[in-house]
N, C-alpha and C. Protein backbone atom coordinates (compact mmCIF):
# COMPACT_ATOMS: atom_id res chain seq x y z
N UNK A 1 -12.53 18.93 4.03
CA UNK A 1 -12.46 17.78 3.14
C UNK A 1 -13.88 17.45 2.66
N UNK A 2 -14.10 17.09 0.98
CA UNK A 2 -15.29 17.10 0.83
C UNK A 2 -16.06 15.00 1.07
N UNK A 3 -17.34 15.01 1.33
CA UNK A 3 -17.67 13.76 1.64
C UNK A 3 -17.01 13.08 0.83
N UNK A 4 -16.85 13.21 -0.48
CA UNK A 4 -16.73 11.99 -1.30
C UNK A 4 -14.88 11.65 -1.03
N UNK A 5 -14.18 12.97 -0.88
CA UNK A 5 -12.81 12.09 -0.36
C UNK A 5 -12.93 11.57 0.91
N UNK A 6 -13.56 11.76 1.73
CA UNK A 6 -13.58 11.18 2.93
C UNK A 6 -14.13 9.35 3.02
N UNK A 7 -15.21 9.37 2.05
CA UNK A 7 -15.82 8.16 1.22
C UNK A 7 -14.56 7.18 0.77
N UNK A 8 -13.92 7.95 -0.08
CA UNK A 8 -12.74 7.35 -0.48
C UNK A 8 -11.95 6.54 0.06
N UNK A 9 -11.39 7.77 1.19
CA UNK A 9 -10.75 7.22 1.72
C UNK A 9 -10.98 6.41 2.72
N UNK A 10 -12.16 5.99 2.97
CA UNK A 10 -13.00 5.01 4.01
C UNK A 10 -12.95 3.63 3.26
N UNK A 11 -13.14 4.06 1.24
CA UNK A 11 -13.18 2.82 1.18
C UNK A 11 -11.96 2.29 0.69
N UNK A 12 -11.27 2.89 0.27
CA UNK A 12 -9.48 1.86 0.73
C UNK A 12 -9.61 1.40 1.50
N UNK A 13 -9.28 2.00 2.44
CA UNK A 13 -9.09 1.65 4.05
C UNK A 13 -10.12 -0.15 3.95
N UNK A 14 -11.11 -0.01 3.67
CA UNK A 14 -12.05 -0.94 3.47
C UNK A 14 -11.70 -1.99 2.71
N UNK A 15 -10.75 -1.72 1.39
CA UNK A 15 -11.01 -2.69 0.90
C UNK A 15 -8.88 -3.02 1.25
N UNK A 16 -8.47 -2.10 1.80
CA UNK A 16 -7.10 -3.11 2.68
C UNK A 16 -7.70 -3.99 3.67
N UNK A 17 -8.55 -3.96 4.16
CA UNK A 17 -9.21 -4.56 5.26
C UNK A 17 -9.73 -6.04 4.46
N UNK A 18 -10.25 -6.00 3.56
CA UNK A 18 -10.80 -7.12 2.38
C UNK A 18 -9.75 -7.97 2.21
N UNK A 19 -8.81 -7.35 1.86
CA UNK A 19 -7.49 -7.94 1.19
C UNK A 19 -6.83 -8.85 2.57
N UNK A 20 -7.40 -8.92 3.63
CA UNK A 20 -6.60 -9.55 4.82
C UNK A 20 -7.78 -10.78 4.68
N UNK A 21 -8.76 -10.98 3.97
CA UNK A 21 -8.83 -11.99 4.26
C UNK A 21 -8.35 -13.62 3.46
N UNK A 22 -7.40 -12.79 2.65
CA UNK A 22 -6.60 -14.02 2.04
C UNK A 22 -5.54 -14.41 3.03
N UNK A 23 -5.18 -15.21 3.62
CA UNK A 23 -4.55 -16.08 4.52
C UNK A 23 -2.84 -15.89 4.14
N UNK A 24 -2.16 -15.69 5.43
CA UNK A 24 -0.79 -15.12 4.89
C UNK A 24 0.28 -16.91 5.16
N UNK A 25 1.15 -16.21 3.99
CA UNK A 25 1.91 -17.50 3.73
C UNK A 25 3.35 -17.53 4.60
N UNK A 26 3.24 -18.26 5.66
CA UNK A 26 4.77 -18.17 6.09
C UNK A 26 5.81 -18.27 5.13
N UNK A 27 7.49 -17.45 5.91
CA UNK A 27 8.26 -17.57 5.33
C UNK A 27 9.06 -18.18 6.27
N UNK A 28 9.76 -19.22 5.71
CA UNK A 28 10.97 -19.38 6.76
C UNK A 28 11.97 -18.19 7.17
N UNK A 29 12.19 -17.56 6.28
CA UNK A 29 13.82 -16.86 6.10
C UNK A 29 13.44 -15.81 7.44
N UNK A 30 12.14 -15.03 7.53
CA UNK A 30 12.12 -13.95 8.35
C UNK A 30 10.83 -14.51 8.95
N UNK A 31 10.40 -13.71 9.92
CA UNK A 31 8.98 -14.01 10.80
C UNK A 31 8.03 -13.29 9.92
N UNK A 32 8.27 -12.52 9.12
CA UNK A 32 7.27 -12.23 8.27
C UNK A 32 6.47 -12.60 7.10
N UNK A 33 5.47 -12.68 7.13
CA UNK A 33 4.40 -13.69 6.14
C UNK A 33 4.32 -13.19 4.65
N UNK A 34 4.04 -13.63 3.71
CA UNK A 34 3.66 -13.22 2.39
C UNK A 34 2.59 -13.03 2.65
N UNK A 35 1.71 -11.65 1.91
CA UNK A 35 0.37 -11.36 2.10
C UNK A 35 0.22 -10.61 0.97
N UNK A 36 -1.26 -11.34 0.41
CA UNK A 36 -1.68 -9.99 -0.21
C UNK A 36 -1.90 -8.68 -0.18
N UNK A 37 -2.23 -8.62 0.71
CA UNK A 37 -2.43 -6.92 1.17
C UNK A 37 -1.77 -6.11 1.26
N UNK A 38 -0.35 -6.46 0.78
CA UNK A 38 0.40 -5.34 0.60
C UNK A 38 0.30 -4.77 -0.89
N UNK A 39 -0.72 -5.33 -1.56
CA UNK A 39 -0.72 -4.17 -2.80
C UNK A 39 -1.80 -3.26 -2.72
N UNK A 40 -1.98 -3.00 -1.76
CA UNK A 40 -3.31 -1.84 -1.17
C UNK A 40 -2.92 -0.47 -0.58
N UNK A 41 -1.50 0.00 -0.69
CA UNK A 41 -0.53 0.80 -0.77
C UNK A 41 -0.44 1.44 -1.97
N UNK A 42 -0.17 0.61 -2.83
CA UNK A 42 -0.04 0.70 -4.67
C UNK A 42 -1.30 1.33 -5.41
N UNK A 43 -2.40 0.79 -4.56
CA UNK A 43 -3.74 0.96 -4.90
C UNK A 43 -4.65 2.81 -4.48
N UNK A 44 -3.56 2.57 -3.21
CA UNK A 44 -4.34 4.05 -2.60
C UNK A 44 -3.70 4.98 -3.11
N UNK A 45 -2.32 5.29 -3.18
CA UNK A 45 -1.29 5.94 -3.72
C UNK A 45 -1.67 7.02 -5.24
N UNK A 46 -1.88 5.01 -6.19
CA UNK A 46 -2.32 5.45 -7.50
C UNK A 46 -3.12 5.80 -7.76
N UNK A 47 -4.59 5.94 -7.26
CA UNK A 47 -5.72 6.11 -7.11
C UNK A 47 -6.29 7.14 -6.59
N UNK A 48 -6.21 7.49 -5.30
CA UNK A 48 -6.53 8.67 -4.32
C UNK A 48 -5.41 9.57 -4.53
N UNK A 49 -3.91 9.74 -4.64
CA UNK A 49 -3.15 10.24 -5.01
C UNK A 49 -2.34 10.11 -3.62
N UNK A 50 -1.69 11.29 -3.00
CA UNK A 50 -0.71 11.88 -2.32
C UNK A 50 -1.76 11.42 -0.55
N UNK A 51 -1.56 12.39 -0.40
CA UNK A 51 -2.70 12.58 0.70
C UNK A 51 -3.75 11.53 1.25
N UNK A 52 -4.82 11.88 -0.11
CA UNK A 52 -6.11 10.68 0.25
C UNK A 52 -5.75 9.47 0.71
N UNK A 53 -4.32 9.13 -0.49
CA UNK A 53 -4.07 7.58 -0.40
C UNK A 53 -3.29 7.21 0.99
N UNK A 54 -2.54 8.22 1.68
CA UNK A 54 -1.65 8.19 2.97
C UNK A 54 -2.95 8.01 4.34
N UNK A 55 -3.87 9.31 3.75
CA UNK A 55 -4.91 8.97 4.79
C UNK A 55 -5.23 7.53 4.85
N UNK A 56 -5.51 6.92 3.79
CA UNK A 56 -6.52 5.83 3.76
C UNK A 56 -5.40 4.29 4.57
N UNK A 57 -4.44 4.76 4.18
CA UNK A 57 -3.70 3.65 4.92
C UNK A 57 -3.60 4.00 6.41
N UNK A 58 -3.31 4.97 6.80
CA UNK A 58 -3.32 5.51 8.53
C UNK A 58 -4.66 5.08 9.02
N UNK A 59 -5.56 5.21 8.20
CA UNK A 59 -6.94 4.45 9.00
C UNK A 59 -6.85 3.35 9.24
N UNK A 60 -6.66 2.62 8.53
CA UNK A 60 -5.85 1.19 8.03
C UNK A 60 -5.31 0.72 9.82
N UNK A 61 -4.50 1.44 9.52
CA UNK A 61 -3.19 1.34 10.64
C UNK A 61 -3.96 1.42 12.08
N UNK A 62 -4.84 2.39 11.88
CA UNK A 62 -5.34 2.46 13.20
C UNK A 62 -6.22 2.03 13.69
N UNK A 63 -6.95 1.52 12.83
CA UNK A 63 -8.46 0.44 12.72
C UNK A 63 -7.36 -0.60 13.37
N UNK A 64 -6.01 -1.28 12.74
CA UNK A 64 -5.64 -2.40 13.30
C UNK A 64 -5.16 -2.08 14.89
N UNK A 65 -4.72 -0.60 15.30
CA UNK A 65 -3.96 -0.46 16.23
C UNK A 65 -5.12 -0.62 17.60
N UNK A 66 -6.33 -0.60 17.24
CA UNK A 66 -7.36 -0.26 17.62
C UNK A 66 -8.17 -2.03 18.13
N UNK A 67 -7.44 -2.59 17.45
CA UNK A 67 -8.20 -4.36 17.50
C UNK A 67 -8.68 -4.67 16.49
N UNK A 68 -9.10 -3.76 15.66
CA UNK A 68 -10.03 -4.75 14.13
C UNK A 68 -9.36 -5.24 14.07
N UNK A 69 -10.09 -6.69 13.32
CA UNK A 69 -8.99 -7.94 12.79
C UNK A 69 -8.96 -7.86 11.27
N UNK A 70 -7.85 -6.77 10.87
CA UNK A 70 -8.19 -6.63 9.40
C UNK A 70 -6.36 -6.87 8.61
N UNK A 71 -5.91 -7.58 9.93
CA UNK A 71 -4.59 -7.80 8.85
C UNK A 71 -4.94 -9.07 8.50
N UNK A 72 -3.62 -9.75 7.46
CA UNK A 72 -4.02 -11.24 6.81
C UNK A 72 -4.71 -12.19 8.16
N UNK A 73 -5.21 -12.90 7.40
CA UNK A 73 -5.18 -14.20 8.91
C UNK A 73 -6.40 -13.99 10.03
N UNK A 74 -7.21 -12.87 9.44
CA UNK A 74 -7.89 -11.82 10.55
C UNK A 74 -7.08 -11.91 11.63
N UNK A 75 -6.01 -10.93 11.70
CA UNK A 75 -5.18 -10.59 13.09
C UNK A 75 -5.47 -8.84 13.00
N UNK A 76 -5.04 -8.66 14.11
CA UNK A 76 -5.44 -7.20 15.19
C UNK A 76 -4.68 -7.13 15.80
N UNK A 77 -4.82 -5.48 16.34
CA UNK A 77 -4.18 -5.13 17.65
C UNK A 77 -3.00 -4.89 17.31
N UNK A 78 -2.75 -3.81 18.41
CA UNK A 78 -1.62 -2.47 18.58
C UNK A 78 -0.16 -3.50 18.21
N UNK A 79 -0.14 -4.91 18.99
CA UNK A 79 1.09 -5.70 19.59
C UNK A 79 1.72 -6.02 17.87
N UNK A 80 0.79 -6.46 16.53
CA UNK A 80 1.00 -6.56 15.69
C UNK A 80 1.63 -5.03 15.02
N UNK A 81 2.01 -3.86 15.29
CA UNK A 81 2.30 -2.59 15.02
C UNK A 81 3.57 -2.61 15.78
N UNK A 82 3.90 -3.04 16.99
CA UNK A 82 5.33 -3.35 17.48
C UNK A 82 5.82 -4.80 17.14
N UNK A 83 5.39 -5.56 16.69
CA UNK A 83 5.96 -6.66 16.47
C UNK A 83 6.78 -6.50 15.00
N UNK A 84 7.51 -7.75 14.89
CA UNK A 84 8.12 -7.85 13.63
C UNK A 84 7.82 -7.07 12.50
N UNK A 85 6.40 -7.21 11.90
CA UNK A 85 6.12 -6.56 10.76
C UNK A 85 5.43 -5.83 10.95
N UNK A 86 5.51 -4.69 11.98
CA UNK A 86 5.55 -3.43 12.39
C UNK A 86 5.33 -2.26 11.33
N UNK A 87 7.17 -2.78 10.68
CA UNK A 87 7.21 -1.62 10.21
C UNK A 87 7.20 -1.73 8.66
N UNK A 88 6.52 -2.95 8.17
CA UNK A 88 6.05 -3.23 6.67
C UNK A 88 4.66 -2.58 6.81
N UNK A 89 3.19 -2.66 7.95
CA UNK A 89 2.92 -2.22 8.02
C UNK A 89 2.47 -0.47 8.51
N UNK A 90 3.53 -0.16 8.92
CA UNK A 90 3.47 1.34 9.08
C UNK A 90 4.27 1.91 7.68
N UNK A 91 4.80 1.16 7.34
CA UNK A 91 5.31 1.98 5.45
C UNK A 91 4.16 1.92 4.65
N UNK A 92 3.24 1.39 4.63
CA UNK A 92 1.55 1.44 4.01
C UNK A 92 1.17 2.96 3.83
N UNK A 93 1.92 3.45 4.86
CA UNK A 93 1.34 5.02 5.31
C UNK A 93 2.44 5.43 4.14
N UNK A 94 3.56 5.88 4.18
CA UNK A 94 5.02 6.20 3.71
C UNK A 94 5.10 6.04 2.01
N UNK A 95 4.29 4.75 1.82
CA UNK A 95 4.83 4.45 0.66
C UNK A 95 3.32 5.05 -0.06
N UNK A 96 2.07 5.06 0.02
CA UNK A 96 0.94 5.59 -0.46
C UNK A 96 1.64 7.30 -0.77
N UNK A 97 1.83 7.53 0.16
CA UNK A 97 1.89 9.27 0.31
C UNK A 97 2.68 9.18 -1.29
N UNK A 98 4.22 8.49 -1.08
CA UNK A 98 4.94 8.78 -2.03
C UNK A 98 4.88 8.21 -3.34
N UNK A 99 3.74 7.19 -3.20
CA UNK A 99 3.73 6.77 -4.97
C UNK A 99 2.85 7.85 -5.89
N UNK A 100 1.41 8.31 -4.68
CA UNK A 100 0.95 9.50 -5.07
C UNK A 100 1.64 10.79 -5.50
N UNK A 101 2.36 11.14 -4.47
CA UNK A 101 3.64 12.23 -5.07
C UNK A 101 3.97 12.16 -6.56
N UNK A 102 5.02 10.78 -6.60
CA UNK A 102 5.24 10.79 -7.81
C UNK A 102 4.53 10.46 -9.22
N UNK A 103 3.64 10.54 -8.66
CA UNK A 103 2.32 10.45 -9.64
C UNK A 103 2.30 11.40 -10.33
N UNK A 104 2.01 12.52 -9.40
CA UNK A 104 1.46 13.81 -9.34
C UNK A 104 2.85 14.53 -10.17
N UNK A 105 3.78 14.56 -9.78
CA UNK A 105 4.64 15.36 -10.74
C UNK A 105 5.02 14.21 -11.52
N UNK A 106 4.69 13.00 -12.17
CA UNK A 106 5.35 12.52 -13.42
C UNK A 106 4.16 13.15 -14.44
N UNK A 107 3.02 13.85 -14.11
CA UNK A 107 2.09 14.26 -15.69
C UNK A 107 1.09 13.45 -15.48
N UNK A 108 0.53 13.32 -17.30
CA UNK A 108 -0.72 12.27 -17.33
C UNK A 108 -0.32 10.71 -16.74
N UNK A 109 -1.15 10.25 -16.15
CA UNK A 109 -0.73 8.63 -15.31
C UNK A 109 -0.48 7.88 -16.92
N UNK A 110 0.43 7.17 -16.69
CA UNK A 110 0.21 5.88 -17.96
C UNK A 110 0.75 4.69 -17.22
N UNK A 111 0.85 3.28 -17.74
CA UNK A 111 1.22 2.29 -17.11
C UNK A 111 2.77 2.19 -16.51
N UNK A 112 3.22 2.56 -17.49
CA UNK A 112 4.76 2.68 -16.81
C UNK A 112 4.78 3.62 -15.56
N UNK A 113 4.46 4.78 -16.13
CA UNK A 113 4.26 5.86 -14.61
C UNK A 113 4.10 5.76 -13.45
N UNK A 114 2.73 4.79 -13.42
CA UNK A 114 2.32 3.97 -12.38
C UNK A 114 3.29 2.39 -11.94
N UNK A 115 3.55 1.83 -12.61
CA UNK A 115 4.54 0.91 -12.12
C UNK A 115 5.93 1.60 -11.92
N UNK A 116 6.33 2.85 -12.46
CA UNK A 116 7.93 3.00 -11.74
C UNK A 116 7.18 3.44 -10.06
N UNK A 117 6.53 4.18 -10.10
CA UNK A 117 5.97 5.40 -8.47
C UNK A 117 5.80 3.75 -7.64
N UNK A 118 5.07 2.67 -7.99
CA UNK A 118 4.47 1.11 -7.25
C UNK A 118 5.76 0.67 -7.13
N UNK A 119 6.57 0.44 -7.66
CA UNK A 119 8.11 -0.17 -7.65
C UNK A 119 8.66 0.55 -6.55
N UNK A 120 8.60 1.61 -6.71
CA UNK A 120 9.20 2.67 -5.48
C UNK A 120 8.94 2.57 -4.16
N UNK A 121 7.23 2.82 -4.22
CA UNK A 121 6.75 2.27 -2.98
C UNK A 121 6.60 1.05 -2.61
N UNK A 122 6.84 0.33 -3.57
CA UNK A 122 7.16 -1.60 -3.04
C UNK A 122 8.76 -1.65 -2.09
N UNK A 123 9.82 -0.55 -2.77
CA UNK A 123 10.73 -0.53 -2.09
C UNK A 123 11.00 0.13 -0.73
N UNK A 124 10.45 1.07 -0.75
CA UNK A 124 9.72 1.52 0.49
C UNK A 124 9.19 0.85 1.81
N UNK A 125 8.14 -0.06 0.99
CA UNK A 125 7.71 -0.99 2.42
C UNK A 125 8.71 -1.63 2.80
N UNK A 126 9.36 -2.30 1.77
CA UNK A 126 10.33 -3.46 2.36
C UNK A 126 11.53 -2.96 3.11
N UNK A 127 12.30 -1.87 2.38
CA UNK A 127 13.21 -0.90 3.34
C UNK A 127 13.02 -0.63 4.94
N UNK A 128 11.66 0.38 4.72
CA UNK A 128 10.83 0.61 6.16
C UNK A 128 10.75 -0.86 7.10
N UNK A 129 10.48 -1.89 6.72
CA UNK A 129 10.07 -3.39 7.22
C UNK A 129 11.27 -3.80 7.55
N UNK A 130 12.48 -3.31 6.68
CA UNK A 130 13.68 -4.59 7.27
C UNK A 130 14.39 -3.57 8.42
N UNK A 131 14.30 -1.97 8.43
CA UNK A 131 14.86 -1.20 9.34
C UNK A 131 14.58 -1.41 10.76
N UNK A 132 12.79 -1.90 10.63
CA UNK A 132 11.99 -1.68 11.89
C UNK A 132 12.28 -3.76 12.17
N UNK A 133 12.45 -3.98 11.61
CA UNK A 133 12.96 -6.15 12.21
C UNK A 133 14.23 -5.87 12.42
N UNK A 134 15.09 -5.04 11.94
CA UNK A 134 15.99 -4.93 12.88
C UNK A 134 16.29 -4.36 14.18
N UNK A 135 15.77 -3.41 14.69
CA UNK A 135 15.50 -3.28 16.02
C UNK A 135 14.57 -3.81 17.09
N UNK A 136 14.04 -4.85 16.11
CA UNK A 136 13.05 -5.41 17.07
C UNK A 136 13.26 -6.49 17.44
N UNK A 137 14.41 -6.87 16.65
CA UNK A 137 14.90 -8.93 16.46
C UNK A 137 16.20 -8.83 16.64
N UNK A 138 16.56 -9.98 16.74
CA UNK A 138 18.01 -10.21 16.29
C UNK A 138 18.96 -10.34 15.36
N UNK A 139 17.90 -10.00 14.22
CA UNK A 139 18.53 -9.88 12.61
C UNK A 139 19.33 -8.42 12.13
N UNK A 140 20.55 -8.40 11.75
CA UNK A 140 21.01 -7.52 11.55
C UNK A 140 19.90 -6.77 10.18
N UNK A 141 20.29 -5.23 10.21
CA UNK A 141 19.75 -4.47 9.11
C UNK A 141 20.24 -5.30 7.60
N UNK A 142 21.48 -5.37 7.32
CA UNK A 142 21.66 -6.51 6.04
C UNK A 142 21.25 -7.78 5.85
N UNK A 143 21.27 -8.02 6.94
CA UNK A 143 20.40 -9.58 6.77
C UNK A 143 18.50 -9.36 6.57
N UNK A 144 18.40 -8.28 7.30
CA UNK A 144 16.72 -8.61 7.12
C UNK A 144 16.69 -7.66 5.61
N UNK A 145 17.44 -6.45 5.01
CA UNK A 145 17.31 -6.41 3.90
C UNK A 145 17.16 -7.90 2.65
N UNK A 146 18.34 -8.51 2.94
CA UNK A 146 18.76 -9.33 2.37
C UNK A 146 17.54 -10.37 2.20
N UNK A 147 16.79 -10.65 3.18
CA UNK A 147 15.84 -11.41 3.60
C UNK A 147 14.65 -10.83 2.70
N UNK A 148 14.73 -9.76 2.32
CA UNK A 148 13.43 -9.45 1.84
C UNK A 148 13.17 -10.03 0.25
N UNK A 149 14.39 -10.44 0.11
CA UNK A 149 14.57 -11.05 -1.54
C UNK A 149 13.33 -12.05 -1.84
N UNK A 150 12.92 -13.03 -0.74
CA UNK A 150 11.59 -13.69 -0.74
C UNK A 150 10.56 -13.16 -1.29
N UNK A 151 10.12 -11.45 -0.81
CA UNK A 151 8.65 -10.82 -1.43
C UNK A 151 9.23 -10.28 -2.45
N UNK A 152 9.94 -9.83 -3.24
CA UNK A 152 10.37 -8.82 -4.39
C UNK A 152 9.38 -9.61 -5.59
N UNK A 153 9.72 -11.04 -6.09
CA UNK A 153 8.83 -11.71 -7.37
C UNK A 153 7.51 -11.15 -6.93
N UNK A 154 6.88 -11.57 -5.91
CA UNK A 154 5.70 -11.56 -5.37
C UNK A 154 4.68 -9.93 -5.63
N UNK A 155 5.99 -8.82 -5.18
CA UNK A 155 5.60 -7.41 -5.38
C UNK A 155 5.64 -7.11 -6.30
N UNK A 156 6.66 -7.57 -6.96
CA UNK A 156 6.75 -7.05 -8.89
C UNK A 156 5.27 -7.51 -9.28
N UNK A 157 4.82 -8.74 -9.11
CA UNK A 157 3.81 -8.94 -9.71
C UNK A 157 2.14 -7.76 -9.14
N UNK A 158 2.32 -7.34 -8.21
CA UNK A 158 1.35 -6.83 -7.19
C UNK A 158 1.52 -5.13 -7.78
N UNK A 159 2.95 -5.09 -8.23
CA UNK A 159 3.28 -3.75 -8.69
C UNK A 159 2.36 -3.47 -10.16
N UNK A 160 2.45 -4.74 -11.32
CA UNK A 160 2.05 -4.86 -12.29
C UNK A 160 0.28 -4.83 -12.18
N UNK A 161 0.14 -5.49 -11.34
CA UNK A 161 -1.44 -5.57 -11.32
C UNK A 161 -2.07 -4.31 -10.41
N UNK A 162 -1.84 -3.75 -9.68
CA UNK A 162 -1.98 -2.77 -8.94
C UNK A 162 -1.85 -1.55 -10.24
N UNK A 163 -0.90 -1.53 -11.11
CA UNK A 163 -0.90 -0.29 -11.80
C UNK A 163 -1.75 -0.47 -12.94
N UNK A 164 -2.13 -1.67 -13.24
CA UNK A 164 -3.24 -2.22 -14.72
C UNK A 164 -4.74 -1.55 -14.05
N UNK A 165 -4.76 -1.65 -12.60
CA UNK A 165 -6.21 -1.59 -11.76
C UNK A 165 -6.11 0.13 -11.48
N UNK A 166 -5.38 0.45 -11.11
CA UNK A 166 -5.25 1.93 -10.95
C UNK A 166 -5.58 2.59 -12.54
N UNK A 167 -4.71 2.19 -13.44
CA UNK A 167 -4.96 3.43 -14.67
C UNK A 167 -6.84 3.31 -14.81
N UNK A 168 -7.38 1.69 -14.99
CA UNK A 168 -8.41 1.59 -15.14
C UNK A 168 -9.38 2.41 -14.17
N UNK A 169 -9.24 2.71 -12.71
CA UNK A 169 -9.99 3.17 -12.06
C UNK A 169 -10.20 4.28 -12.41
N UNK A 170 -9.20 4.94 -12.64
CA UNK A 170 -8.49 6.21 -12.56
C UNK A 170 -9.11 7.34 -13.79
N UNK A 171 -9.31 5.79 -14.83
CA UNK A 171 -9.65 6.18 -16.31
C UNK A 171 -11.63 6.72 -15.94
N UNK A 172 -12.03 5.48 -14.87
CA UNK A 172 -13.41 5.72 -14.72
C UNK A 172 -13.89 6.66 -13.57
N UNK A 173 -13.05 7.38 -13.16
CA UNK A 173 -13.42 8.26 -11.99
C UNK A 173 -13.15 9.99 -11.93
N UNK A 174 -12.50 9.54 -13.79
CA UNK A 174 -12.13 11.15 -14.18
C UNK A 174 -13.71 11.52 -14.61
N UNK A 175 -14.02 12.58 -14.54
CA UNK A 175 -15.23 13.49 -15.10
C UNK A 175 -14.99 13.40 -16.15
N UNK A 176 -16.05 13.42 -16.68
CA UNK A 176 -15.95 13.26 -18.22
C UNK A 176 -16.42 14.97 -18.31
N UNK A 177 -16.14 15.75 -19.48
CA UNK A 177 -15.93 16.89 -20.08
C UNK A 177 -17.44 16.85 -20.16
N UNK A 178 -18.23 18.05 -20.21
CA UNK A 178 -19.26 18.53 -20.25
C UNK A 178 -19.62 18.85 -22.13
N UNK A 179 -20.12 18.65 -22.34
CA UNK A 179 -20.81 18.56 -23.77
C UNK A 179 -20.14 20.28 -24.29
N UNK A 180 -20.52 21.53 -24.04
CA UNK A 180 -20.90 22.73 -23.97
C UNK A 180 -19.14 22.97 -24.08
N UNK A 181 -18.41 22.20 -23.12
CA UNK A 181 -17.07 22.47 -23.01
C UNK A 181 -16.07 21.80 -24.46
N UNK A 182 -17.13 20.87 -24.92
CA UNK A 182 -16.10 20.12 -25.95
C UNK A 182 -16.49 20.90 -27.16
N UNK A 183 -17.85 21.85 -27.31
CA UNK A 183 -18.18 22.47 -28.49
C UNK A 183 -16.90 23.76 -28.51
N UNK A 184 -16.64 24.05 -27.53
CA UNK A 184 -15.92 25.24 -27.37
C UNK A 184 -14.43 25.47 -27.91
């Protein structure tokens, strides 16, 4: 792997870690909080692609599994990885890999492109999240689906802005064509 993906993917990882320090919003309906930081999935995915972006969330994952205090709220530790939102955060991993995927075989990125692959992986987390609160709680699998209706406005919007920030990155991190190559 060359430094600069490794860079990369250090600084996702870095800046999911950033994104925890906006303060998470309880929900009544489920034990799980509204947070920003779940559009840092959307971000690695679209950005780093397939791979990079999966890496960069598993660091993520393991920096928290590890004690950093880099989820919302500055919270840490492994117990937050078996607890309730477990498995919203272990789809971080799941849903990066696959928005990158479909990145990668939809062609040139454009905004839509990027918001259907972010939509996908927005559905993803929440799927992954209500599978893993159901074995961990007392909420049936339909009910904690059902429950997730709370973050959907919240992600649509995270989907939209996540894919406006991606094309832009995306636009500034392509190489630009070599002079010699455009005479040709």
């Amino acid at each position: 792997m060359k430094l600069r993906d490794m860079l990369m993917i250090s600084m996702m990882a870095a800046i999911t870690g950033v994104l925890g320090f906006f303060p998470p919003i309880p929900v009544p309906v489920i034990p799980i909080p509204i947070v920003v930081q779940s559009i840092a999935p959307f971000l690695a995915g679209s950005i780093l692609g397939a791979r990079k972006g999966a890496a960069s969330m598993a660091l993520f994952v393991a920096l928290i599994a590890v004690g950093a205090p880099l989820l919302s709220g500055m919270r840490g530790g492994a117990g937050h990885l078996v607890g309730p939102s477990g498995g919203y955060i272990l789809g971080y991993i799941l849903s990066a890999f696959l928005i990158g995927l479909l990145i990668a075989k939809a062609g040139k990125p454009t905004i839509w492109k990027l918001g259907l692959a972010n939509a996908v992986g927005g559905a993803v987390i929440l799927l992954s999240g209500a599978t893993y609160l159901s074995f961990v709680s007392d909420i049936g699998w339909t009910q904690a689906v059902a429950a997730n209706a709370v973050f959907v406005p919240g992600d649509l919007a995270k989907v939209v802005v996540a894919s406006a920030v991606a094309l832009r990155v995306r636009k500034a991190l392509a190489p630009e064509e070599e002079p010699l190559r455009q005479a040709a």
